[in-house]
PDB file of N, CA and C in Angstrom:
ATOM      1  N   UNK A   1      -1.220   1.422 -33.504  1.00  0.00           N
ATOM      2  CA  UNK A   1      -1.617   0.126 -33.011  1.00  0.00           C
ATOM      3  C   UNK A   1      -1.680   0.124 -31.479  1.00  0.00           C
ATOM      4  N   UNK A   2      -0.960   0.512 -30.865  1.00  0.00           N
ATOM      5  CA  UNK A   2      -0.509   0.900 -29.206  1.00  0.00           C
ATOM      6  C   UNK A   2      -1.748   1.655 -28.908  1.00  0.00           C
ATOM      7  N   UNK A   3      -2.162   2.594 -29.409  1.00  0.00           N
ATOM      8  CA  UNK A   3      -3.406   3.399 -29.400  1.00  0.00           C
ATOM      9  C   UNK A   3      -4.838   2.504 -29.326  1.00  0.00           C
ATOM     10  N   UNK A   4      -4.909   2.064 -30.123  1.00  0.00           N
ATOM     11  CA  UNK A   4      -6.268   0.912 -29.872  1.00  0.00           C
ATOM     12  C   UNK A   4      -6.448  -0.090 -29.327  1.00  0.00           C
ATOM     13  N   UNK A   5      -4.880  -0.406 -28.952  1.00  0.00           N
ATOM     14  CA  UNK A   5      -4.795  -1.991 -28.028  1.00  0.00           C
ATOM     15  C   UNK A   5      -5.253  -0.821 -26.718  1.00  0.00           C
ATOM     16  N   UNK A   6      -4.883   0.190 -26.200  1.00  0.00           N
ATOM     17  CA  UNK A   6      -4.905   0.903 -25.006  1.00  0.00           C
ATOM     18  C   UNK A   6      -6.288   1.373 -24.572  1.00  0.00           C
ATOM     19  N   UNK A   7      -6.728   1.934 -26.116  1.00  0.00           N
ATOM     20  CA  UNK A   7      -7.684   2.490 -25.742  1.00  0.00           C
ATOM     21  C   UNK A   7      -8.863   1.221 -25.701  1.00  0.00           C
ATOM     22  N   UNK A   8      -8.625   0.002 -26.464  1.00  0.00           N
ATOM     23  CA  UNK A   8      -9.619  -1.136 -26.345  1.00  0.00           C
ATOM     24  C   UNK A   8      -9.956  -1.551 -24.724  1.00  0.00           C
ATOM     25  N   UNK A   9      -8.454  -1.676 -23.868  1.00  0.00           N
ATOM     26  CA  UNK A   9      -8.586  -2.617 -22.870  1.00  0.00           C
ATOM     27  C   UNK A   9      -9.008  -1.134 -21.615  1.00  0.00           C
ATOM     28  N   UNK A  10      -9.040   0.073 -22.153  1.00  0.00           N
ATOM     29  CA  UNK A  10      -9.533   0.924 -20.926  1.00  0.00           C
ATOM     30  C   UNK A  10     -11.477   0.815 -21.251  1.00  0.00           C
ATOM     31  N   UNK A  11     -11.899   0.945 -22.515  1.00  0.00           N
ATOM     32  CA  UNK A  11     -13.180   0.627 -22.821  1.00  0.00           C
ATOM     33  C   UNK A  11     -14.332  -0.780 -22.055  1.00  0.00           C
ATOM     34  N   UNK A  12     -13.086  -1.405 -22.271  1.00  0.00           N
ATOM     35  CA  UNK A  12     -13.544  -2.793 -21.795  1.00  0.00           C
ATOM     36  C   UNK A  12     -13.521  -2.374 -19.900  1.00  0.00           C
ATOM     37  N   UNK A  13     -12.597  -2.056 -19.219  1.00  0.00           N
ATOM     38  CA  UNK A  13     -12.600  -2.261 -18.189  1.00  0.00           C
ATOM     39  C   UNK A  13     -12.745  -1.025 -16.929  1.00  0.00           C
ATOM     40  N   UNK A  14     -12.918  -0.104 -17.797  1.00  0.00           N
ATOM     41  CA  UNK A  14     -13.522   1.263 -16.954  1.00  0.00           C
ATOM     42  C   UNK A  14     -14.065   1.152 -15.352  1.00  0.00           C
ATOM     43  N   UNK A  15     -14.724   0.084 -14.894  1.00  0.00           N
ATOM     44  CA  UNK A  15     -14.678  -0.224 -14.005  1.00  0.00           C
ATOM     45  C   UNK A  15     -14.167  -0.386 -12.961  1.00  0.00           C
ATOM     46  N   UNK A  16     -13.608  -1.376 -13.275  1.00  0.00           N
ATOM     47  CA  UNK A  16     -11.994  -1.950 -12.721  1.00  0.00           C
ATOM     48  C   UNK A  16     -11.065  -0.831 -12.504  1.00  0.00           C
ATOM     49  N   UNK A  17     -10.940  -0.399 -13.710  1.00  0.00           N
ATOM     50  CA  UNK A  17      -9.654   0.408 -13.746  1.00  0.00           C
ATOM     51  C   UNK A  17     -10.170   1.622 -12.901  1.00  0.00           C
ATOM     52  N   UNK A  18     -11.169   2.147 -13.198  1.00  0.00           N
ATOM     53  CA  UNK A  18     -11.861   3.404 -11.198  1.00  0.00           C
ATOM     54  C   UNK A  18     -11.863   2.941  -9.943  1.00  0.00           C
ATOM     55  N   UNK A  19     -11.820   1.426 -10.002  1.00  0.00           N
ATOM     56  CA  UNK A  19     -11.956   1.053  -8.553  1.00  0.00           C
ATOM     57  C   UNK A  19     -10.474   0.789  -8.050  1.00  0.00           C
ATOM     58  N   UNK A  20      -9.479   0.762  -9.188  1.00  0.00           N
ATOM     59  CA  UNK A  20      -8.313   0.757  -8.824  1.00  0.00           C
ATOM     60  C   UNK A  20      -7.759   1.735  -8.953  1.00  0.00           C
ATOM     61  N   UNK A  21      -7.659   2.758  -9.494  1.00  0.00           N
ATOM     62  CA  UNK A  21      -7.533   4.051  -9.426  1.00  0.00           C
ATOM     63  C   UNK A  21      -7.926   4.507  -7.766  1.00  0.00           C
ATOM     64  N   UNK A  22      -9.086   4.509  -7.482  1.00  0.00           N
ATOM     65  CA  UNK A  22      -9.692   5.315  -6.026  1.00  0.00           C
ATOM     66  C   UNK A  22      -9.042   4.067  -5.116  1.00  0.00           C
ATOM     67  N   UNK A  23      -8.413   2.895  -5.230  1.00  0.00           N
ATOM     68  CA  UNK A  23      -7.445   2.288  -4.113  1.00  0.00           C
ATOM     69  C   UNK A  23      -6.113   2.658  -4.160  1.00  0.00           C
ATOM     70  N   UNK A  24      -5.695   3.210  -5.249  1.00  0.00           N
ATOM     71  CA  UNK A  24      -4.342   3.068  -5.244  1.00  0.00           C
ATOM     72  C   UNK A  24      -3.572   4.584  -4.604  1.00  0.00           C
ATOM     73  N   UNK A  25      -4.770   5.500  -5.076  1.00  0.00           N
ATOM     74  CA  UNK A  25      -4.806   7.136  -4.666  1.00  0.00           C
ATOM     75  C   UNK A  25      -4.647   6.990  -3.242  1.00  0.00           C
ATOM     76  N   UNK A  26      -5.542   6.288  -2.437  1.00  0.00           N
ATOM     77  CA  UNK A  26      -5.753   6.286  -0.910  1.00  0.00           C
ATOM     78  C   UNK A  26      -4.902   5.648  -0.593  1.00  0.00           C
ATOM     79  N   UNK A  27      -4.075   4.752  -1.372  1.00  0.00           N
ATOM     80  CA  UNK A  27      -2.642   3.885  -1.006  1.00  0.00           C
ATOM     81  C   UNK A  27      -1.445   4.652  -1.361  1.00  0.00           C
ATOM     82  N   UNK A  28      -1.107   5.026  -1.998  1.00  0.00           N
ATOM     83  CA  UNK A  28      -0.107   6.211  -2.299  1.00  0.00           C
ATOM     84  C   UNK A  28      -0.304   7.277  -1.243  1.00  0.00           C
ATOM     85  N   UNK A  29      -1.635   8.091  -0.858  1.00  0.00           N
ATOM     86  CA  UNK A  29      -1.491   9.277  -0.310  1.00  0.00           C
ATOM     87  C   UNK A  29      -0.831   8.699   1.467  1.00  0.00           C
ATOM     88  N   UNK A  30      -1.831   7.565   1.712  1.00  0.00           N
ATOM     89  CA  UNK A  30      -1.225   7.111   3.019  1.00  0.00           C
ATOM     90  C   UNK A  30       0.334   6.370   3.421  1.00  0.00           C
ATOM     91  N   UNK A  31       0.726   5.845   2.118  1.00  0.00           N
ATOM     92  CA  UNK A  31       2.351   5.531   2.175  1.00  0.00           C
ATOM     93  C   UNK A  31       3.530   7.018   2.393  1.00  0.00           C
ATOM     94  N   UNK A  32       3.256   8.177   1.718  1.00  0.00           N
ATOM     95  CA  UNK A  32       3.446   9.256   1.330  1.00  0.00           C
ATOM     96  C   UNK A  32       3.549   9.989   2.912  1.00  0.00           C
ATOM     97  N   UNK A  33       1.834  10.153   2.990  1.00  0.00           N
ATOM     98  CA  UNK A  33       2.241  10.990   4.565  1.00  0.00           C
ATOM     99  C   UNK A  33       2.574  10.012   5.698  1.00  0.00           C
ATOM    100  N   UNK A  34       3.290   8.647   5.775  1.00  0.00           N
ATOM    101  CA  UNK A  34       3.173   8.008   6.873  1.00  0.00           C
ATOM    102  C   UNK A  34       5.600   8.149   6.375  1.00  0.00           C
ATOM    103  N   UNK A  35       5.733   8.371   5.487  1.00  0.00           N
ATOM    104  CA  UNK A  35       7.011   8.443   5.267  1.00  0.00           C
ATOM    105  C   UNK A  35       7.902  10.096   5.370  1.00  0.00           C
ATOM    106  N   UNK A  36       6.432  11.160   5.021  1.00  0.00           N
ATOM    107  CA  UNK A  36       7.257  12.095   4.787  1.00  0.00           C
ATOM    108  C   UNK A  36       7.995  12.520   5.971  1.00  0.00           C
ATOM    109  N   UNK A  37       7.448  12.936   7.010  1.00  0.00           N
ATOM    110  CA  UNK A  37       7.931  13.374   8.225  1.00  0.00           C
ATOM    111  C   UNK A  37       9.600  12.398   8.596  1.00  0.00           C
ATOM    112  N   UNK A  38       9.431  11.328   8.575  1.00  0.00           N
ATOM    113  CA  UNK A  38      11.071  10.992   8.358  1.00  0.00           C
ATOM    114  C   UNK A  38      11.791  11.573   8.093  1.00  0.00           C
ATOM    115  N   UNK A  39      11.220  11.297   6.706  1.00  0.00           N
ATOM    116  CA  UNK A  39      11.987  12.075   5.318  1.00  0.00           C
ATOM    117  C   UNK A  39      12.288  13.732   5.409  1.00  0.00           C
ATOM    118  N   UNK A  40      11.851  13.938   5.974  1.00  0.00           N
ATOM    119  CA  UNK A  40      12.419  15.989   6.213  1.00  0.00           C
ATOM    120  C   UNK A  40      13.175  15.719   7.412  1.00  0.00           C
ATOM    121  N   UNK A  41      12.538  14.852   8.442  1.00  0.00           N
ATOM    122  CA  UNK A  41      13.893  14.800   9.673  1.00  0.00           C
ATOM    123  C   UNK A  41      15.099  14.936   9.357  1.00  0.00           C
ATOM    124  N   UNK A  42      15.186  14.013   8.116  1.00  0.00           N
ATOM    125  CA  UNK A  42      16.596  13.037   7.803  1.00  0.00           C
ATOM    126  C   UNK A  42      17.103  14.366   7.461  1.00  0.00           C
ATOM    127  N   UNK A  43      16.310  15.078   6.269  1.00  0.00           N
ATOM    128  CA  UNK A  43      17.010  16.018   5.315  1.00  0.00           C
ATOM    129  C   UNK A  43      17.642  17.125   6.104  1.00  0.00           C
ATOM    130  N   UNK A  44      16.442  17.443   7.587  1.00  0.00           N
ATOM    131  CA  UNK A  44      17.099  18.612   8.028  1.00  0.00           C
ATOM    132  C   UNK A  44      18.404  18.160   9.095  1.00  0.00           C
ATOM    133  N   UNK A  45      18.515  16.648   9.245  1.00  0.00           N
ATOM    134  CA  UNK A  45      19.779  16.705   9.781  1.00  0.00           C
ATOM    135  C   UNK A  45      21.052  16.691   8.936  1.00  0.00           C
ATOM    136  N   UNK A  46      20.656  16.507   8.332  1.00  0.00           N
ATOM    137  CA  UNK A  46      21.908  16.377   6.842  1.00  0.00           C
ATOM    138  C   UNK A  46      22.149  17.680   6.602  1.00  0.00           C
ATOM    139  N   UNK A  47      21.434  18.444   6.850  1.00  0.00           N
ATOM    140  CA  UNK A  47      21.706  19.888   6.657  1.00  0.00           C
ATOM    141  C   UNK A  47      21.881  20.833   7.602  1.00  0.00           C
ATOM    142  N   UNK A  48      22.054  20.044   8.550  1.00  0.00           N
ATOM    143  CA  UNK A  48      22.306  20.693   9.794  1.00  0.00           C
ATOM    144  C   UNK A  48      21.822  21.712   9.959  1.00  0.00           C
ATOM    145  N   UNK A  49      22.256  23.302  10.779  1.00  0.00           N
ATOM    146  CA  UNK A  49      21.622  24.549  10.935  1.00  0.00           C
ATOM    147  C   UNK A  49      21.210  25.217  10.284  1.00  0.00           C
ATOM    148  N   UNK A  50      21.429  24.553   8.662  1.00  0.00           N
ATOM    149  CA  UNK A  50      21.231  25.410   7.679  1.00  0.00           C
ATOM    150  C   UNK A  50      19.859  24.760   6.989  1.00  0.00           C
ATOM    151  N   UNK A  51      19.314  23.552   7.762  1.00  0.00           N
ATOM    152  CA  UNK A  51      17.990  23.410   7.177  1.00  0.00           C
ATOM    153  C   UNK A  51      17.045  23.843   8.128  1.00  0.00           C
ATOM    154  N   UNK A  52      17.463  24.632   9.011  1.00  0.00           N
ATOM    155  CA  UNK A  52      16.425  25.461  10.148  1.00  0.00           C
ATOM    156  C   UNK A  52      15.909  27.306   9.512  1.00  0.00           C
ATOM    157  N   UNK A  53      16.948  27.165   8.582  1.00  0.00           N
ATOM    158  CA  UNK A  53      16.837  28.775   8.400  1.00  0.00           C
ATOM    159  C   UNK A  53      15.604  28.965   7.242  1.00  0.00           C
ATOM    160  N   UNK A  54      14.495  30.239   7.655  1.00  0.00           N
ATOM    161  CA  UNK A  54      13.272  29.685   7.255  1.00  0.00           C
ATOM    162  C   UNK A  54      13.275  30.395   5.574  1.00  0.00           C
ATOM    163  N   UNK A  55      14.737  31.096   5.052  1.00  0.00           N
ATOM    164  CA  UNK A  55      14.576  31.257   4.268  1.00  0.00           C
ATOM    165  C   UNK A  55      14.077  30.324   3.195  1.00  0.00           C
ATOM    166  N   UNK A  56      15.074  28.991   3.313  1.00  0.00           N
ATOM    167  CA  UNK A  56      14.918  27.645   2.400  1.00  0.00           C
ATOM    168  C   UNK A  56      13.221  27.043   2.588  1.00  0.00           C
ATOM    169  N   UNK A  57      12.774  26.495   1.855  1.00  0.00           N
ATOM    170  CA  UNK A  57      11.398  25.133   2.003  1.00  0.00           C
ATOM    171  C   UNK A  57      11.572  24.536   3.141  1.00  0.00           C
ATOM    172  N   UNK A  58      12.540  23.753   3.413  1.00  0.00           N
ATOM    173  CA  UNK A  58      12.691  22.672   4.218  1.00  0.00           C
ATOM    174  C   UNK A  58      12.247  22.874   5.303  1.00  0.00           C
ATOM    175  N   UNK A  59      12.243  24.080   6.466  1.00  0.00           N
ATOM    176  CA  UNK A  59      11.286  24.197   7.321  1.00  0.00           C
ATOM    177  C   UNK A  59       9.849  23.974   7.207  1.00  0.00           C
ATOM    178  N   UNK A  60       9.325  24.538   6.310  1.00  0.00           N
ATOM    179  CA  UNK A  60       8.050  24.283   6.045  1.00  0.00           C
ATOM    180  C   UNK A  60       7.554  23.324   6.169  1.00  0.00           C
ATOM    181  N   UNK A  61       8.080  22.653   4.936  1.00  0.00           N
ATOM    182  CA  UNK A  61       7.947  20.651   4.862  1.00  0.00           C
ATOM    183  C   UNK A  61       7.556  20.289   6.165  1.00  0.00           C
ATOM    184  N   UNK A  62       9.241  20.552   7.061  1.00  0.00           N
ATOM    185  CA  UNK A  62       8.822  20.028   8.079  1.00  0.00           C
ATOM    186  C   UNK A  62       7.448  20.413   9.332  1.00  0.00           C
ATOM    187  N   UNK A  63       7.487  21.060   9.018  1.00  0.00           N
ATOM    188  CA  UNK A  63       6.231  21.855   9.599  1.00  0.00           C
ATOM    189  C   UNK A  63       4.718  21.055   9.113  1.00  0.00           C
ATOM    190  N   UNK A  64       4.705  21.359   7.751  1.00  0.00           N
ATOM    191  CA  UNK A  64       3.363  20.644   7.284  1.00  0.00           C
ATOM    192  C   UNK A  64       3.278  19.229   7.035  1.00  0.00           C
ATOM    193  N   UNK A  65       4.348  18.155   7.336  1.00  0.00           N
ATOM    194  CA  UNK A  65       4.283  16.978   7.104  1.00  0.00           C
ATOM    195  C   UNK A  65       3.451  16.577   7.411  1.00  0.00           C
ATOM    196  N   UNK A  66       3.450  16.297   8.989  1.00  0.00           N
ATOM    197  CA  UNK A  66       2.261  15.823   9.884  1.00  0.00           C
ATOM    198  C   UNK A  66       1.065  16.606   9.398  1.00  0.00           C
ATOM    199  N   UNK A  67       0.612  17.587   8.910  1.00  0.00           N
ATOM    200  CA  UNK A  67      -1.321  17.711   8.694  1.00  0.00           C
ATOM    201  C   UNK A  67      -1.754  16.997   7.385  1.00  0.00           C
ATOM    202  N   UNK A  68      -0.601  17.037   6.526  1.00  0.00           N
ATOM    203  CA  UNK A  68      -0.910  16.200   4.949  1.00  0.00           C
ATOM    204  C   UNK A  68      -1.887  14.818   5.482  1.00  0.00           C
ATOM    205  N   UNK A  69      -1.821  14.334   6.458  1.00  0.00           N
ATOM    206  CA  UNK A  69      -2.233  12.913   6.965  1.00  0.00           C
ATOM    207  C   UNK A  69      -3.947  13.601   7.307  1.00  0.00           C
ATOM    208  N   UNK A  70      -4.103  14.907   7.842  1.00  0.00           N
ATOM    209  CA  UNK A  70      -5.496  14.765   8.129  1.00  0.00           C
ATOM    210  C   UNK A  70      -5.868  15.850   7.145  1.00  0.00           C
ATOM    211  N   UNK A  71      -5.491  16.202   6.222  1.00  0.00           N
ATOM    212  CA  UNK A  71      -6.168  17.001   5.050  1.00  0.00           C
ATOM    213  C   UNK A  71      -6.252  15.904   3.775  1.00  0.00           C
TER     214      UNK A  71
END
């Protein structure tokens, strides 16, 4: 029943539901890269010297935060 109520109201509104889809993508991606760079600051101070060492991710992150915004 869940199945045809779902699949009824995406039939009906395919429209809608792409034009909100392609707003919500460009709203998510820009909330995302306008937070991440914080968000690794924070982490690599919480982790003090040990979130500098380039064995771990966390350098990286911080590294690529800022281009996520122009890619």
């Amino acid at each position: 029943m869940y199945d045809s109520t779902y699949n009824n109201i995406l039939s009906n509104n395919t429209k809608e539901i792409n034009a909100l889809a392609r707003i919500a993508s460009a709203l998510a991606k820009f909330w995302i890269c306008k937070r991440t760079p914080e968000t690794t600051s924070e982490a690599l101070e919480c982790l003090g010297g040990a979130g500098f060492v380039e064995e771990s991710i966390l350098p990286r992150i911080y590294r690529e935060a800022p281009v996520n915004s122009i890619w």
